[in-house]
PDB file of N, CA and C in Angstrom:
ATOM      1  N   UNK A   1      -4.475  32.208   6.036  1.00  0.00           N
ATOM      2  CA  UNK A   1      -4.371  31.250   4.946  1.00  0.00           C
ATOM      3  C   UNK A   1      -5.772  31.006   4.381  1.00  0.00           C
ATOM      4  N   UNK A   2      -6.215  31.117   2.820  1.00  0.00           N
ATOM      5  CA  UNK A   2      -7.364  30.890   2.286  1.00  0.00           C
ATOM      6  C   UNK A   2      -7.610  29.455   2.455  1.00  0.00           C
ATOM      7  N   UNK A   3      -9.006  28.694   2.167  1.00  0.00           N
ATOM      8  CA  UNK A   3      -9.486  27.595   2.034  1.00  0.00           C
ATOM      9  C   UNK A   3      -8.443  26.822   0.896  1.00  0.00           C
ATOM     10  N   UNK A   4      -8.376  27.826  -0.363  1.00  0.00           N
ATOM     11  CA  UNK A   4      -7.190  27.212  -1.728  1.00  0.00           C
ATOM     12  C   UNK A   4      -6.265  26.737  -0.912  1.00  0.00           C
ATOM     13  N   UNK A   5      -5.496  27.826   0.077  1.00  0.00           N
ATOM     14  CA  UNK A   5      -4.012  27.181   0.361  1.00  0.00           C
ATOM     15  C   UNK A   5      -4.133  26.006   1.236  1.00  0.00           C
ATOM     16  N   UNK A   6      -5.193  26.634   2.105  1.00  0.00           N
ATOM     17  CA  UNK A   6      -5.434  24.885   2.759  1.00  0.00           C
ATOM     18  C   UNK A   6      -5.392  23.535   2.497  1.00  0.00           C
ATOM     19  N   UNK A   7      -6.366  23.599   1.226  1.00  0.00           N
ATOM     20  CA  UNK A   7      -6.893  22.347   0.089  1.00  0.00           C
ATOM     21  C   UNK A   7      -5.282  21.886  -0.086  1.00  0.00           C
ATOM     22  N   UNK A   8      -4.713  22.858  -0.732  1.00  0.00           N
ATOM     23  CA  UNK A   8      -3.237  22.547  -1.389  1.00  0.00           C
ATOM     24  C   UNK A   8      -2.077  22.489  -0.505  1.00  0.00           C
ATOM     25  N   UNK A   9      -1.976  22.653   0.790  1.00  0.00           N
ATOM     26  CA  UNK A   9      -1.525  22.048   1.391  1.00  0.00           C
ATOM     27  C   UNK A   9      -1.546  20.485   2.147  1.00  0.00           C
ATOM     28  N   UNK A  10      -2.837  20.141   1.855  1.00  0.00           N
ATOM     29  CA  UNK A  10      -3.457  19.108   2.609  1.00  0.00           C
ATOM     30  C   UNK A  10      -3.072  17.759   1.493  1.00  0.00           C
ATOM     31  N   UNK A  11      -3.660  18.423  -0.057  1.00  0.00           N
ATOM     32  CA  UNK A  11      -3.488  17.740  -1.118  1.00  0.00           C
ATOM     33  C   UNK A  11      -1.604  17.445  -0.986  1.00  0.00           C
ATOM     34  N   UNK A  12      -0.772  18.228  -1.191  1.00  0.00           N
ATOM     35  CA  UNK A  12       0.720  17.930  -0.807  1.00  0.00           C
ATOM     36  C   UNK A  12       1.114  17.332   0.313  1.00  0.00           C
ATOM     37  N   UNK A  13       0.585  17.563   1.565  1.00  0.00           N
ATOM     38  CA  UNK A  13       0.752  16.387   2.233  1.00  0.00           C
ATOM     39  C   UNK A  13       0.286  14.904   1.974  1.00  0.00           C
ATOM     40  N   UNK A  14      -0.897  14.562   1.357  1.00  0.00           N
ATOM     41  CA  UNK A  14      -1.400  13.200   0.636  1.00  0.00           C
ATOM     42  C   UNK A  14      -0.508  12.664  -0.011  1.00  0.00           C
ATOM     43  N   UNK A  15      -0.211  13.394  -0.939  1.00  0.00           N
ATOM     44  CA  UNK A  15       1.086  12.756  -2.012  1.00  0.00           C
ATOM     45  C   UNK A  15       2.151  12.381  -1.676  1.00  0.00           C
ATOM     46  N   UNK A  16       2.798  13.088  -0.946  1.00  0.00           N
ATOM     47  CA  UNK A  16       4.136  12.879  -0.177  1.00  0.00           C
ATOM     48  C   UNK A  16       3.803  11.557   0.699  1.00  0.00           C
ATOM     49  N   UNK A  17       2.664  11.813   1.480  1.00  0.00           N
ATOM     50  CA  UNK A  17       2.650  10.274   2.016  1.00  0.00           C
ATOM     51  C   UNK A  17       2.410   9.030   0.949  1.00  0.00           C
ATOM     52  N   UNK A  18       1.350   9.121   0.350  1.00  0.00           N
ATOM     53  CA  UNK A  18       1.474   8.606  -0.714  1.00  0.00           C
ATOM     54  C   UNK A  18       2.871   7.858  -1.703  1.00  0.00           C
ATOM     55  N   UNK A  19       3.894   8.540  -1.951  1.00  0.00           N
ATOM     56  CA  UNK A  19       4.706   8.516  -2.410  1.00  0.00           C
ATOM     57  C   UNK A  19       6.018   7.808  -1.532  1.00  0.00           C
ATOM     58  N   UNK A  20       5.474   8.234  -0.214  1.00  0.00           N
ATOM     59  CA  UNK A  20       6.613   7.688   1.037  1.00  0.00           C
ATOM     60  C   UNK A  20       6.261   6.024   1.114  1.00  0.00           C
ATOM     61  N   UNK A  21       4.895   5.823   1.151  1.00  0.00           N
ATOM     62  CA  UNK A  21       4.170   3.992   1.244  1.00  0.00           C
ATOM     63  C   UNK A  21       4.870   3.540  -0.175  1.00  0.00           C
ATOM     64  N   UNK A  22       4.777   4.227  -1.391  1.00  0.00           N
ATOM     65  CA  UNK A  22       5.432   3.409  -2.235  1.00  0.00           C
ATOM     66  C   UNK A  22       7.421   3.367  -2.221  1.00  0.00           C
ATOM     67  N   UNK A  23       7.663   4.497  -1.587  1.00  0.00           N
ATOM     68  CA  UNK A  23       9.175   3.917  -1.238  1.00  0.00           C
ATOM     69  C   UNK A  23       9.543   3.073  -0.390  1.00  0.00           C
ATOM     70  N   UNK A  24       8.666   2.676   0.477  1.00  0.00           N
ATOM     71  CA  UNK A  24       8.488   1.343   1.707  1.00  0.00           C
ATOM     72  C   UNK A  24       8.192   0.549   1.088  1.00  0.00           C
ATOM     73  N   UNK A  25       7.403   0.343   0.056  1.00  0.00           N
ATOM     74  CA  UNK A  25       7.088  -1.374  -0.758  1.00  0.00           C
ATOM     75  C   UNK A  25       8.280  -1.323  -1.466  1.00  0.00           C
ATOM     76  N   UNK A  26       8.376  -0.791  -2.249  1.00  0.00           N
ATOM     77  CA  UNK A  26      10.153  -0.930  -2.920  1.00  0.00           C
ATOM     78  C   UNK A  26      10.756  -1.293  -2.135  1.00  0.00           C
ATOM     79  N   UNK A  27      11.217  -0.760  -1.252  1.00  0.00           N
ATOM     80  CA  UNK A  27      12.405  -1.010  -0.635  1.00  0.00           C
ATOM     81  C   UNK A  27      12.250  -2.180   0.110  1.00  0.00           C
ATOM     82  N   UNK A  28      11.200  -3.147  -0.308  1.00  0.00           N
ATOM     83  CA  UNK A  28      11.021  -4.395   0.263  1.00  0.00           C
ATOM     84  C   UNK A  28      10.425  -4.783   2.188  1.00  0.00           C
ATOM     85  N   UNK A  29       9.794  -2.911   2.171  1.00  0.00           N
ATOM     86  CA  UNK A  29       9.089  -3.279   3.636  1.00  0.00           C
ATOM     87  C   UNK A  29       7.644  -3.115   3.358  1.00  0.00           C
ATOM     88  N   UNK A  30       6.733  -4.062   2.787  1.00  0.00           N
ATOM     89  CA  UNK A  30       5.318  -4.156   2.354  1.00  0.00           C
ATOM     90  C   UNK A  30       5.229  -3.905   3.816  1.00  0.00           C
ATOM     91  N   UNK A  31       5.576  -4.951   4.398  1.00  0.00           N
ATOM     92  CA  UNK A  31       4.743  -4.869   6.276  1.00  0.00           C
ATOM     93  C   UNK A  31       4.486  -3.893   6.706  1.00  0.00           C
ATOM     94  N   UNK A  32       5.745  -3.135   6.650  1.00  0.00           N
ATOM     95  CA  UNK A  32       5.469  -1.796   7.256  1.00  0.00           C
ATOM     96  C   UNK A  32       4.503  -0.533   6.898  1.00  0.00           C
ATOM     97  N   UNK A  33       4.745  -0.948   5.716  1.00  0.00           N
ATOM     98  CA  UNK A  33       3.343  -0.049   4.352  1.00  0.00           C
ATOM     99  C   UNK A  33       1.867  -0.580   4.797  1.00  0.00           C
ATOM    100  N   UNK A  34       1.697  -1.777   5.025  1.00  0.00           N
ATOM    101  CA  UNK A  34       0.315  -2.517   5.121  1.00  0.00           C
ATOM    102  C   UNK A  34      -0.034  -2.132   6.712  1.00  0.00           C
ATOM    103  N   UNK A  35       0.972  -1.747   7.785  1.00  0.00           N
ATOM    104  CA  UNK A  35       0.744  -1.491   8.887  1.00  0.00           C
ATOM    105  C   UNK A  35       0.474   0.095   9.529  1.00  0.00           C
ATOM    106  N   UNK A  36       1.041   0.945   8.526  1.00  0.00           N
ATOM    107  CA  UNK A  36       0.694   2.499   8.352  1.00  0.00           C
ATOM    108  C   UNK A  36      -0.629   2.923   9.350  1.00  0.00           C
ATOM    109  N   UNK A  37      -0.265   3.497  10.434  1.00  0.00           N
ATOM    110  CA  UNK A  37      -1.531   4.570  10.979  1.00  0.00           C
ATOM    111  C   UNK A  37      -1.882   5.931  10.408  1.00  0.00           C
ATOM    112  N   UNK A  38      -0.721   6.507   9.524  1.00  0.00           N
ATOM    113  CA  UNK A  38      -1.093   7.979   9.546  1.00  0.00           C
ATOM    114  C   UNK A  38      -2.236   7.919   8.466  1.00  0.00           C
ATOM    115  N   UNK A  39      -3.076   8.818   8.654  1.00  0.00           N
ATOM    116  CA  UNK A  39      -4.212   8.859   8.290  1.00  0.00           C
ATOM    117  C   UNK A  39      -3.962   9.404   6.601  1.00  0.00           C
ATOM    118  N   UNK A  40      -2.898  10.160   6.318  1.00  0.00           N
ATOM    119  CA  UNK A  40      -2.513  10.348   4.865  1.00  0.00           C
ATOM    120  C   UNK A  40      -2.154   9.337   4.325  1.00  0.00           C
ATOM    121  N   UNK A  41      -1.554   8.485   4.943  1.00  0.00           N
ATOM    122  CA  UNK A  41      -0.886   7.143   4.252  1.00  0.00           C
ATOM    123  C   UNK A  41      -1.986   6.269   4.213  1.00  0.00           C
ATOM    124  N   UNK A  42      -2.824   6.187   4.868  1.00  0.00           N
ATOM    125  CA  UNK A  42      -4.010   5.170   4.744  1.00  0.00           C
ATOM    126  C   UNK A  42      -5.164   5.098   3.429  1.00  0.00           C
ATOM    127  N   UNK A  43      -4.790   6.057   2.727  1.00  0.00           N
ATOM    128  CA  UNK A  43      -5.333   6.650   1.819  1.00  0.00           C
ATOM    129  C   UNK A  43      -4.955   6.032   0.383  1.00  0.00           C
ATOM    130  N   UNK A  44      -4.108   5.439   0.625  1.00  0.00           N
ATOM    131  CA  UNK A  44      -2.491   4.614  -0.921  1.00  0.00           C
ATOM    132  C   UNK A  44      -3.946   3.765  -1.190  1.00  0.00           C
ATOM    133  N   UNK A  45      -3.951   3.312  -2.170  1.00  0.00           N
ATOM    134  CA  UNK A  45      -4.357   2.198  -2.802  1.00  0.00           C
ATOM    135  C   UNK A  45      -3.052   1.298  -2.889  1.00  0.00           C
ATOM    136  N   UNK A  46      -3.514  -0.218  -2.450  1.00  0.00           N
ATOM    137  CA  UNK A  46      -2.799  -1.296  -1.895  1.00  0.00           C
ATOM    138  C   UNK A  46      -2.330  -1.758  -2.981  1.00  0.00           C
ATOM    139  N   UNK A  47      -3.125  -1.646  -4.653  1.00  0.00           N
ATOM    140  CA  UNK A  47      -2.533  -2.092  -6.017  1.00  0.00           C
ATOM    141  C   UNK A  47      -1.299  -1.138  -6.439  1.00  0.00           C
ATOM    142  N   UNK A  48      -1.292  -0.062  -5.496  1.00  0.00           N
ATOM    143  CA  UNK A  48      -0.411   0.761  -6.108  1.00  0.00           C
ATOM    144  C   UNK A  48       1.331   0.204  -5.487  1.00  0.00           C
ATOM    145  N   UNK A  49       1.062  -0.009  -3.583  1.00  0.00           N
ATOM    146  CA  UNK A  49       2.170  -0.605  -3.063  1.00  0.00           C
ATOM    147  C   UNK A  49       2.897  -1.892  -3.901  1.00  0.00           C
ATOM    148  N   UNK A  50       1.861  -2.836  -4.384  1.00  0.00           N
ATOM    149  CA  UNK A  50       2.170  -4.358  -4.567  1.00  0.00           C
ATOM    150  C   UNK A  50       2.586  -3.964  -5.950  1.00  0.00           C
ATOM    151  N   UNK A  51       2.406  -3.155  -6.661  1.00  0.00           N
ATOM    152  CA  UNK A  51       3.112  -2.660  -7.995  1.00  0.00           C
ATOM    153  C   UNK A  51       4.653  -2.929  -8.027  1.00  0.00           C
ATOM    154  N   UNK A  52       5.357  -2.127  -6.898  1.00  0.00           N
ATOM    155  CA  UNK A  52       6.246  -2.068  -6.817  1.00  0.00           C
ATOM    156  C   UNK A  52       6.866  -2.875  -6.204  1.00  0.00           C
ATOM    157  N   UNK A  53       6.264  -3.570  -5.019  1.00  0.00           N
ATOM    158  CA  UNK A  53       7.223  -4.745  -4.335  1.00  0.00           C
ATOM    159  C   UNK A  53       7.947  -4.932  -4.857  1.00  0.00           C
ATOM    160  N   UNK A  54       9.451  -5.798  -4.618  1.00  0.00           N
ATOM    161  CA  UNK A  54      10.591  -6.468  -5.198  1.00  0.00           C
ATOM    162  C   UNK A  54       9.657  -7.871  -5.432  1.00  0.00           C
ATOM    163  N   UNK A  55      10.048  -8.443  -6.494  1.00  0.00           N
ATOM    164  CA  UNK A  55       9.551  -9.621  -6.980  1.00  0.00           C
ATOM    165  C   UNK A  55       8.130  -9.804  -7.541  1.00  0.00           C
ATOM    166  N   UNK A  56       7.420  -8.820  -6.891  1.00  0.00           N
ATOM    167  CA  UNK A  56       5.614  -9.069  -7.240  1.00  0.00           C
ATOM    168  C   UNK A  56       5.293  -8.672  -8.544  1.00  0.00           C
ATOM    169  N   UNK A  57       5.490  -7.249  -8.716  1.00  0.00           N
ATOM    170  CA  UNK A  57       5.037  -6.250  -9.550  1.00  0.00           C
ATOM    171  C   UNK A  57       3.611  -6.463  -9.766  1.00  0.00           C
ATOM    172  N   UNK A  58       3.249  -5.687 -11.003  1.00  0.00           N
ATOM    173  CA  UNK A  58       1.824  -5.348 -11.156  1.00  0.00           C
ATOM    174  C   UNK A  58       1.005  -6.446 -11.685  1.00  0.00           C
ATOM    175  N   UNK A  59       1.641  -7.570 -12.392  1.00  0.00           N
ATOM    176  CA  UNK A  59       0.393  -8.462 -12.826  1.00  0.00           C
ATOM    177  C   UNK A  59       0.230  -9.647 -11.955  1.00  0.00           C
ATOM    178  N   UNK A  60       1.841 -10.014 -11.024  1.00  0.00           N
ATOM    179  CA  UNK A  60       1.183 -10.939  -9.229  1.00  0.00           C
ATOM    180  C   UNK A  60       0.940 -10.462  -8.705  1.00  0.00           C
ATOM    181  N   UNK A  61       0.927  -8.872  -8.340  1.00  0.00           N
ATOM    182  CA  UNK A  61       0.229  -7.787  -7.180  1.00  0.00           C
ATOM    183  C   UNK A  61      -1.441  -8.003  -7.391  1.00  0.00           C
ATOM    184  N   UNK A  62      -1.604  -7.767  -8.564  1.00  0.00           N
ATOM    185  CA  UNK A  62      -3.575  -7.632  -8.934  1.00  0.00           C
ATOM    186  C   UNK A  62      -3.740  -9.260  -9.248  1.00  0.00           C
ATOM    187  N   UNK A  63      -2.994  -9.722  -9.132  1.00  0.00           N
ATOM    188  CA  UNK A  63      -3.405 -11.517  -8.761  1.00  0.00           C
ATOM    189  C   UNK A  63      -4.024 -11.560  -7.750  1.00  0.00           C
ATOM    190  N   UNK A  64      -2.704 -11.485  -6.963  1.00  0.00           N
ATOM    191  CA  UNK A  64      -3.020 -11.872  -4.966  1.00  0.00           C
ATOM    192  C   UNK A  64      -4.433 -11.032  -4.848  1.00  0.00           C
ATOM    193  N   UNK A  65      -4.535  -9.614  -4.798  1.00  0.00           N
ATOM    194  CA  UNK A  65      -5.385  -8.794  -4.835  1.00  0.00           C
ATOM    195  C   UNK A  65      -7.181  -9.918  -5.654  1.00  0.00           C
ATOM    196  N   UNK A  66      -6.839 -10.307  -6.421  1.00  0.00           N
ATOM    197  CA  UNK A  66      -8.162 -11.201  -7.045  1.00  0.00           C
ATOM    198  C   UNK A  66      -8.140 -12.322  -6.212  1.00  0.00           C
ATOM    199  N   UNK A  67      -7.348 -13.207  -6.443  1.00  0.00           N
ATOM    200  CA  UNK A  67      -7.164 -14.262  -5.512  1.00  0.00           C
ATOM    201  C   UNK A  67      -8.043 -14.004  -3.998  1.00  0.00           C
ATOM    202  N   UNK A  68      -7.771 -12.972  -3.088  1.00  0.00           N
ATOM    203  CA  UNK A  68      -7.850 -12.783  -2.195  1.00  0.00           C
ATOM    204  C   UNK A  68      -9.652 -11.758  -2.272  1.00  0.00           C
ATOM    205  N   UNK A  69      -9.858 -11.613  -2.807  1.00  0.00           N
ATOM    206  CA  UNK A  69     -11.281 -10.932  -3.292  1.00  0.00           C
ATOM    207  C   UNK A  69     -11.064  -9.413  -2.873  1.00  0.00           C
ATOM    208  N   UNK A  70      -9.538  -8.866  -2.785  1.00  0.00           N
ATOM    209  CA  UNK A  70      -9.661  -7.397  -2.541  1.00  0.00           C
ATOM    210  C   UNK A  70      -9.728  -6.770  -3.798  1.00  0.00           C
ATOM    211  N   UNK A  71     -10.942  -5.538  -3.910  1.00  0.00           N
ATOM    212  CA  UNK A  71     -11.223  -4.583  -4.828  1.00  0.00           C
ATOM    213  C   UNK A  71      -9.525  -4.136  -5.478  1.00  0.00           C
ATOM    214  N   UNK A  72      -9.885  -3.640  -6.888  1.00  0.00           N
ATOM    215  CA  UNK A  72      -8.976  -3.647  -7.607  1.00  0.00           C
ATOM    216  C   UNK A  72      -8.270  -2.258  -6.882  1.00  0.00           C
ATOM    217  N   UNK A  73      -8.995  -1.385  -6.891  1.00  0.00           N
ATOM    218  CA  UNK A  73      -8.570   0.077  -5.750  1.00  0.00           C
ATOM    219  C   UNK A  73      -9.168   0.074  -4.749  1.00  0.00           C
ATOM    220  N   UNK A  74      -8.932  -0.861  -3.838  1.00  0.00           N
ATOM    221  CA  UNK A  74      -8.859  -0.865  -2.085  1.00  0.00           C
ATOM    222  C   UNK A  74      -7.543   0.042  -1.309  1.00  0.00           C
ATOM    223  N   UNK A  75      -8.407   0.608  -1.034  1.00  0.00           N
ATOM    224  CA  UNK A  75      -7.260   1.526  -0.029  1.00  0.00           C
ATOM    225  C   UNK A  75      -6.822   0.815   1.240  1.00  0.00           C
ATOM    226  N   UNK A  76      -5.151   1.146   1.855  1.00  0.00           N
ATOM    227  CA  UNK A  76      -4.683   0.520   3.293  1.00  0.00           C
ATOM    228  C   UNK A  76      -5.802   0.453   4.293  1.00  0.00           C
ATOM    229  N   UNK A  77      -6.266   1.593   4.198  1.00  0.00           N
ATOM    230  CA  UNK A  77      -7.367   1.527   4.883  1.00  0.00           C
ATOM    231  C   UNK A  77      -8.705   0.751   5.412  1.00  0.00           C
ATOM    232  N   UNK A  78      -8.974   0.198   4.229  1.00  0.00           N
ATOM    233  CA  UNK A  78      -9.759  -0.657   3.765  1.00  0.00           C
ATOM    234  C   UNK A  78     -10.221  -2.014   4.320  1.00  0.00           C
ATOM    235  N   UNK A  79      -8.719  -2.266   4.678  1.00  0.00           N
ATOM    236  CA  UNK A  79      -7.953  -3.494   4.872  1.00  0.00           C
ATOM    237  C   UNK A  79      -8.303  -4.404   6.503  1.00  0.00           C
ATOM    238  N   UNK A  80      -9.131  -5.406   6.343  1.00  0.00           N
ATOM    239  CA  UNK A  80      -9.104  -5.081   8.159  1.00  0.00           C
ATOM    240  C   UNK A  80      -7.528  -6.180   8.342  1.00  0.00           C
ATOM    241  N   UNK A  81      -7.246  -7.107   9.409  1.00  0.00           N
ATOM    242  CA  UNK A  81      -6.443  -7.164  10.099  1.00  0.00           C
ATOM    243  C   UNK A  81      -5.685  -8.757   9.698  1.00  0.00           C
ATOM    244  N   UNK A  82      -7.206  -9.348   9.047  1.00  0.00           N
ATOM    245  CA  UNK A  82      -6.970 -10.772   8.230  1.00  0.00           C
ATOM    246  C   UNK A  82      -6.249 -10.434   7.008  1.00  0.00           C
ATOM    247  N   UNK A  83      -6.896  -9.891   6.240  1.00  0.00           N
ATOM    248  CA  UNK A  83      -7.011  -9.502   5.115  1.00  0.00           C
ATOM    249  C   UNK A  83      -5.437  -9.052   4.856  1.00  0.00           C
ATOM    250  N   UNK A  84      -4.611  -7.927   5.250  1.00  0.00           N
ATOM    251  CA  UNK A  84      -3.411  -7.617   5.428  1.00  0.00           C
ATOM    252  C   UNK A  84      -2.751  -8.875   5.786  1.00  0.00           C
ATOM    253  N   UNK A  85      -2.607 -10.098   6.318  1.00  0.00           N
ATOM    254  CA  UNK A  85      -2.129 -10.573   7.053  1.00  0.00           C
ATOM    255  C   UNK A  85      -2.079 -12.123   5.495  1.00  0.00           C
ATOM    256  N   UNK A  86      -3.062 -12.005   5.574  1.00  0.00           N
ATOM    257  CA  UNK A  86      -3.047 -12.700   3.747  1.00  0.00           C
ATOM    258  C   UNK A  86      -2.123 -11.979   2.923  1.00  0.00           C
ATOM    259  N   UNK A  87      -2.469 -10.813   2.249  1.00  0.00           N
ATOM    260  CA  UNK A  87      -1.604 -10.591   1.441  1.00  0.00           C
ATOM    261  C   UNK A  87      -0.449 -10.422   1.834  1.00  0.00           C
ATOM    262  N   UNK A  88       0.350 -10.549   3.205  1.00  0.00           N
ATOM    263  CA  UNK A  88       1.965 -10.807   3.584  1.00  0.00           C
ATOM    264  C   UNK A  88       1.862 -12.097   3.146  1.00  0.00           C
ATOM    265  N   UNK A  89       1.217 -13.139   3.565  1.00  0.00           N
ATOM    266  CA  UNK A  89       1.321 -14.093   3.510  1.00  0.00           C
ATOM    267  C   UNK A  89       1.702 -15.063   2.108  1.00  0.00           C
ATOM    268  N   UNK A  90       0.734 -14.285   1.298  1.00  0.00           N
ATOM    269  CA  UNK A  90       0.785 -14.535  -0.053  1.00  0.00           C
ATOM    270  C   UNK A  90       1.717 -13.778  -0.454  1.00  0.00           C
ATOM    271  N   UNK A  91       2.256 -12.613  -0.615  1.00  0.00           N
ATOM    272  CA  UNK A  91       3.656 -11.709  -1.137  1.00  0.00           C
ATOM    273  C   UNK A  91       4.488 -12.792  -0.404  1.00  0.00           C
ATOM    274  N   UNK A  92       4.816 -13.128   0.698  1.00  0.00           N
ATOM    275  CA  UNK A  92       6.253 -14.008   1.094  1.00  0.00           C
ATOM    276  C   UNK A  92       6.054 -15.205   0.432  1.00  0.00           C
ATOM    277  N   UNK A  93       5.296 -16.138   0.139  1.00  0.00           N
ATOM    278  CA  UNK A  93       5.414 -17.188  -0.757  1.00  0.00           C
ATOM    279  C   UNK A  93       6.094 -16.511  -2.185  1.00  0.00           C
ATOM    280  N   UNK A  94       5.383 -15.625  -2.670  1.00  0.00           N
ATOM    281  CA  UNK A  94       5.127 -15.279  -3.955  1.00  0.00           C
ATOM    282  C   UNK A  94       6.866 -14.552  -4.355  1.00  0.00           C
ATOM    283  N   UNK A  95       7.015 -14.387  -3.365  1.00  0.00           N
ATOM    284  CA  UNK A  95       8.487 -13.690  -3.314  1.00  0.00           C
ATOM    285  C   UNK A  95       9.956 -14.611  -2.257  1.00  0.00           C
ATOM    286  N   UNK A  96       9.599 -14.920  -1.672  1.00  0.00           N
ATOM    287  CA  UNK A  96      10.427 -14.946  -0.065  1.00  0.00           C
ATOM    288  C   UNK A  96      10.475 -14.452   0.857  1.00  0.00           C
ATOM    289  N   UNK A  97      11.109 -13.965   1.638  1.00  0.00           N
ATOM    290  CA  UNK A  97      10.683 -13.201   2.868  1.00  0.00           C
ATOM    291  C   UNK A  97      11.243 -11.562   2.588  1.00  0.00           C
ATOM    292  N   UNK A  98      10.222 -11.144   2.982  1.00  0.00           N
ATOM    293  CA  UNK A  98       9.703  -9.703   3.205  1.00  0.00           C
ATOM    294  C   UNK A  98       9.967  -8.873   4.681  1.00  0.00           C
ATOM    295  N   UNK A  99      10.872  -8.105   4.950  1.00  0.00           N
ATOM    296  CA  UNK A  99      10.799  -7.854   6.055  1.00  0.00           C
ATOM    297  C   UNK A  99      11.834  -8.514   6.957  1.00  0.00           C
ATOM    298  N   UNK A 100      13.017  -8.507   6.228  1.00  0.00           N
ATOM    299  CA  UNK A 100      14.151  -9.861   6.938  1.00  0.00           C
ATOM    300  C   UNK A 100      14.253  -9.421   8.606  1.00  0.00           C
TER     301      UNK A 100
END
């Protein structure tokens, strides 16, 4: 396998994870999105999850996100252990409960 197919395999795995964290905020499991180990998924930008939440969308997602002083493209990663634990905190007010 060349370095290309490598790159482009690696790049298709990103996305797909990528794409998997935003079907977990939809589907109303932020927690589980904000709690992600795999190292592809850690990679999402957190404005991109809170986009989609049920109830948040994009202009209370980059609220909480200001509110809370996280960078406008902060990655899961990013995130230490408070910080995640705020923005549940603030998404379940902002919504109701998350994660029934």
């Amino acid at each position: 396998m060349s370095n290309r197919d490598a790159d482009l395999a690696t790049v298709g795995r990103m996305r797909r994870a990528h794409a998997e964290m935003v079907v977990m905020s939809r589907e109303g499991r932020l927690a589980d999105a904000l709690a992600e180990t795999d190292p592809h998924r850690l990679g999402t930008y957190v404005v991109k999850i809170l986009d989609v939440a049920p109830g948040l969308g994009k202009v209370a997602g980059r609220r909480l996100l200001g509110r809370l002083g996280v960078p406008a493209f902060a990655r899961v990663a990013d995130l230490d252990d408070r910080t995640r634990e705020k923005i549940l905190a603030e998404a379940e007010r902002a919504v109701g409960v998350i994660d029934p």
